[in-house]
Protein backbone atom coordinates (compact mmCIF):
# COMPACT_ATOMS: atom_id res chain seq x y z
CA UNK A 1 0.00 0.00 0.00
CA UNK A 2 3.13 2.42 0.75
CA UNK A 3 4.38 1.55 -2.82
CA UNK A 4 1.11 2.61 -4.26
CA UNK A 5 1.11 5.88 -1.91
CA UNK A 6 4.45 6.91 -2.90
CA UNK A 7 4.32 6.09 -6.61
CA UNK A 8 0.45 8.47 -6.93
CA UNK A 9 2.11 11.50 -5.05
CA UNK A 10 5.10 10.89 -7.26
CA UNK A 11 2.58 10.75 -10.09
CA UNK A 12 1.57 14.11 -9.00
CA UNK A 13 4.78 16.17 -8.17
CA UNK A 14 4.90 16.15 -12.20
CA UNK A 15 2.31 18.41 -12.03
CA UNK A 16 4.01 20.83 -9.62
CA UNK A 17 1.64 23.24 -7.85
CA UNK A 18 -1.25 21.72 -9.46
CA UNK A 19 -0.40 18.09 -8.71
CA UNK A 20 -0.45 19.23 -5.21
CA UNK A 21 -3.73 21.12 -5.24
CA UNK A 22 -5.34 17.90 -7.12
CA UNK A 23 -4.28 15.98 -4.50
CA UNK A 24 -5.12 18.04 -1.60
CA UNK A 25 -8.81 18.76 -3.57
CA UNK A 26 -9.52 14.92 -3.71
CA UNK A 27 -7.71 13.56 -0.85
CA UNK A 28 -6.36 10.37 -2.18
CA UNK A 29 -3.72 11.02 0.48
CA UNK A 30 -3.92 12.47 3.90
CA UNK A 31 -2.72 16.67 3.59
CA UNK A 32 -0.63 14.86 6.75
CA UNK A 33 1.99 12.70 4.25
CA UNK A 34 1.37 15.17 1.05
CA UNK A 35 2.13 18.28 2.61
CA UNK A 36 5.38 17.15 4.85
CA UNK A 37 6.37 15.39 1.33
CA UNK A 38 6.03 18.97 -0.43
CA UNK A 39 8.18 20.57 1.85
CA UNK A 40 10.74 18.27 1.33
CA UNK A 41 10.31 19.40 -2.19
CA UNK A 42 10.88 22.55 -1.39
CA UNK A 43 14.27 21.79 0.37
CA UNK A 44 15.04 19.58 -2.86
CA UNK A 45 14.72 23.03 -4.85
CA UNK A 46 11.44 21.24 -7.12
CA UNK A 47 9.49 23.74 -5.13
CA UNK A 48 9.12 27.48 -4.32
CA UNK A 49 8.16 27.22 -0.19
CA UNK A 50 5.21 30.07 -0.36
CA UNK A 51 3.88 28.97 -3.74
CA UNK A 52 3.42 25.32 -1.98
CA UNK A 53 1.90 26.67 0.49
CA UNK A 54 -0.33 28.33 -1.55
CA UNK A 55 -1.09 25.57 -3.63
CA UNK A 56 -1.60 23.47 -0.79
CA UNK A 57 -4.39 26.01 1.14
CA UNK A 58 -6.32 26.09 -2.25
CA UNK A 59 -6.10 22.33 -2.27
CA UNK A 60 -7.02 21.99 1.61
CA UNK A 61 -10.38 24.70 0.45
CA UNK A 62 -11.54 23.55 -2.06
CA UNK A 63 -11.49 19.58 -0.86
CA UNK A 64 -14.16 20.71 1.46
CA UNK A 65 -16.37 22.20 -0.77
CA UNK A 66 -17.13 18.63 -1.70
CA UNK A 67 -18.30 17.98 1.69
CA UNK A 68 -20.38 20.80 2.39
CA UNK A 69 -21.95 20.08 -0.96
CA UNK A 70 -23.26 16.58 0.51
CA UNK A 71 -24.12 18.00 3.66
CA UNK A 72 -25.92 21.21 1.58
CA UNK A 73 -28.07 18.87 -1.23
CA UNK A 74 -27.71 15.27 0.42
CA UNK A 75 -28.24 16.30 3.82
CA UNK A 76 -28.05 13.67 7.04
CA UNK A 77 -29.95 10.80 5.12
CA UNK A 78 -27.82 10.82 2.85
CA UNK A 79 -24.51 11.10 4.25
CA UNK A 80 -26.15 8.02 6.54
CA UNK A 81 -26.59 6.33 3.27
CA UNK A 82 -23.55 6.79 1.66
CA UNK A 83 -20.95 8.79 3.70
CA UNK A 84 -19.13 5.05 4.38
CA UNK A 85 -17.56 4.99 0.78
CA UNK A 86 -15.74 8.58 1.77
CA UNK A 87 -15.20 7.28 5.39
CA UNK A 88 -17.54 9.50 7.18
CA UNK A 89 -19.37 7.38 10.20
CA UNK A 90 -22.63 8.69 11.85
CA UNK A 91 -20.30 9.03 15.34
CA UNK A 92 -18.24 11.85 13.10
CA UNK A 93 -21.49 13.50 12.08
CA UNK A 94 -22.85 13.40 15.14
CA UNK A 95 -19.83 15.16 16.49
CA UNK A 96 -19.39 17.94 13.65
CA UNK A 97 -23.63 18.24 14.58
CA UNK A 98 -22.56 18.86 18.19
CA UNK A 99 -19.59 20.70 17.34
CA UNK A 100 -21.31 23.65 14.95
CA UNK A 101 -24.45 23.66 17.25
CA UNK A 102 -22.25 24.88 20.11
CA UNK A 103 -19.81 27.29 18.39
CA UNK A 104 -21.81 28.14 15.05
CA UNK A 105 -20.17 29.55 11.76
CA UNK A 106 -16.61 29.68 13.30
CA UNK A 107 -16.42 26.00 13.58
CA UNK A 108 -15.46 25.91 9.25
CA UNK A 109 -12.40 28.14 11.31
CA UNK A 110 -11.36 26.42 14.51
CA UNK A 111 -12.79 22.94 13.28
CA UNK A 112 -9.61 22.19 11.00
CA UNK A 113 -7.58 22.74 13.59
CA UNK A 114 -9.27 19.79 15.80
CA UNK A 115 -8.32 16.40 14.29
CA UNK A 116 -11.14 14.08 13.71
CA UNK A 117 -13.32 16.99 13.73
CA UNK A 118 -10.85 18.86 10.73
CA UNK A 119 -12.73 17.07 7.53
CA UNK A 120 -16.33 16.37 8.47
CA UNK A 121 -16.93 19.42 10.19
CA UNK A 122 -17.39 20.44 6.41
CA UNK A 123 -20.89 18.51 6.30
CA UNK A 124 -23.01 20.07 9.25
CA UNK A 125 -21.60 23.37 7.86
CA UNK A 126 -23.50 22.64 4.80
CA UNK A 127 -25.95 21.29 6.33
CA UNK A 128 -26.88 24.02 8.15
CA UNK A 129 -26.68 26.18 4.93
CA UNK A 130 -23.80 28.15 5.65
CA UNK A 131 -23.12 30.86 3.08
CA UNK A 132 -20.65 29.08 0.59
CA UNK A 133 -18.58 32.57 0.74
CA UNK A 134 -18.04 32.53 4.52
CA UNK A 135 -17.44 28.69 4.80
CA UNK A 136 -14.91 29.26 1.78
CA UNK A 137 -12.76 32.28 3.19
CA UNK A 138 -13.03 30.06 7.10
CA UNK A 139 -11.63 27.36 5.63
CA UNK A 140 -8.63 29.19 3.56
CA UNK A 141 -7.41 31.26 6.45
CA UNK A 142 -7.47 28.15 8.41
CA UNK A 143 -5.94 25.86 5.84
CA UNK A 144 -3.34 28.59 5.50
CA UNK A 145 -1.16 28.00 8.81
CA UNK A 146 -1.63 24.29 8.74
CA UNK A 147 -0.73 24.27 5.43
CA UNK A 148 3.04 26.22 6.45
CA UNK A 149 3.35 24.36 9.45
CA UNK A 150 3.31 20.89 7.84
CA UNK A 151 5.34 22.47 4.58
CA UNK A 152 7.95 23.98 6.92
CA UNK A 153 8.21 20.07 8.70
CA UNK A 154 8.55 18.66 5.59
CA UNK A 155 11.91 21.24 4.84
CA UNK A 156 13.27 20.93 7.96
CA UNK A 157 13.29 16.84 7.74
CA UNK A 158 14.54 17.48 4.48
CA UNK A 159 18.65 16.50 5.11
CA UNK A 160 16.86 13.08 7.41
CA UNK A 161 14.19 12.39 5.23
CA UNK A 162 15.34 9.09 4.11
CA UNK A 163 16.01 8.92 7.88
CA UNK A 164 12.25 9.56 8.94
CA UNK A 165 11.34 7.29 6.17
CA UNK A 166 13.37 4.43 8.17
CA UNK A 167 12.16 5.03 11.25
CA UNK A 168 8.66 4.51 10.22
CA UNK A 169 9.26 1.17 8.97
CA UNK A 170 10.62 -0.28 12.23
């Protein structure tokens, strides 16, 4: 499965900027591995630090929009229904419920930075009908920091990367 991992984001890095915001959009890889991997990229030279970044926050917003689209037309029944295929449970949407019930619009803000809570918070935003605007700009200013931090981990690895790579396999 780590063969097949490595060989799709290598698939992508042809694509640059845009290999990295397709793969952030659709997710085929946790932003966790892709983005750490991009900033090791960037201390390779293959990549400019603030234009992955950038590439990477438009990935991590629009990915979302997907969500909040089910949650917007689909609605609970049938994110109940089908939400298994794109590993939502009902606990997670129960939670996100919870979540944006207590805190309101902010949560498409403060919700990415709470793992677990970080993708499906997406669907009660839409859910609840959230202007598509406001959910949009939440999401990039929140996708924006995470985005850096995990870039600027990835550069930092970048002379122990092979190194980091070990260490996982033991």
């Amino acid at each position: 499965m780590e063969e097949l991992i490595l060989s799709l984001i290598e698939f992508l890095k042809q694509f640059s900027y845009f290999g990295l915001i397709i793969a952030l959009t659709f997710e085929f890889v946790p932003a966790e591995l892709v983005l750490p991997l991009a900033g090791f990229w960037v201390y390779e030279g293959d990549m400019n630090y603030w234009l992955a970044v950038f590439a990477g926050t438009l990935g991590g917003t629009f990915g979302p929009l997907t969500l909040y689209a089910l949650g917007r037309y689909g609605g609970r029944p049938f994110l109940l229904k089908y939400g298994k295929y794109v590993f939502i449970k009902e606990k997670e949407i129960d939670a996100a419920d919870r979540f944006f019930g207590k805190y309101g619009a902010g949560v498409a803000f403060f919700g990415r930075f709470l793992p677990g809570v970080r993708t499906t918070i997406s669907v009660p935003c839409g859910m609840a009908k959230m202007n598509v605007w406001v959910f949009s700009i939440y999401t990039f200013l929140a996708m924006f920091p995470i985005t850096a931090f995990y870039i600027y981990l990835g550069k930092q690895f970048g002379p122990q990367w092979k190194d980091v790579g070990a260490k996982a396999e033991e």
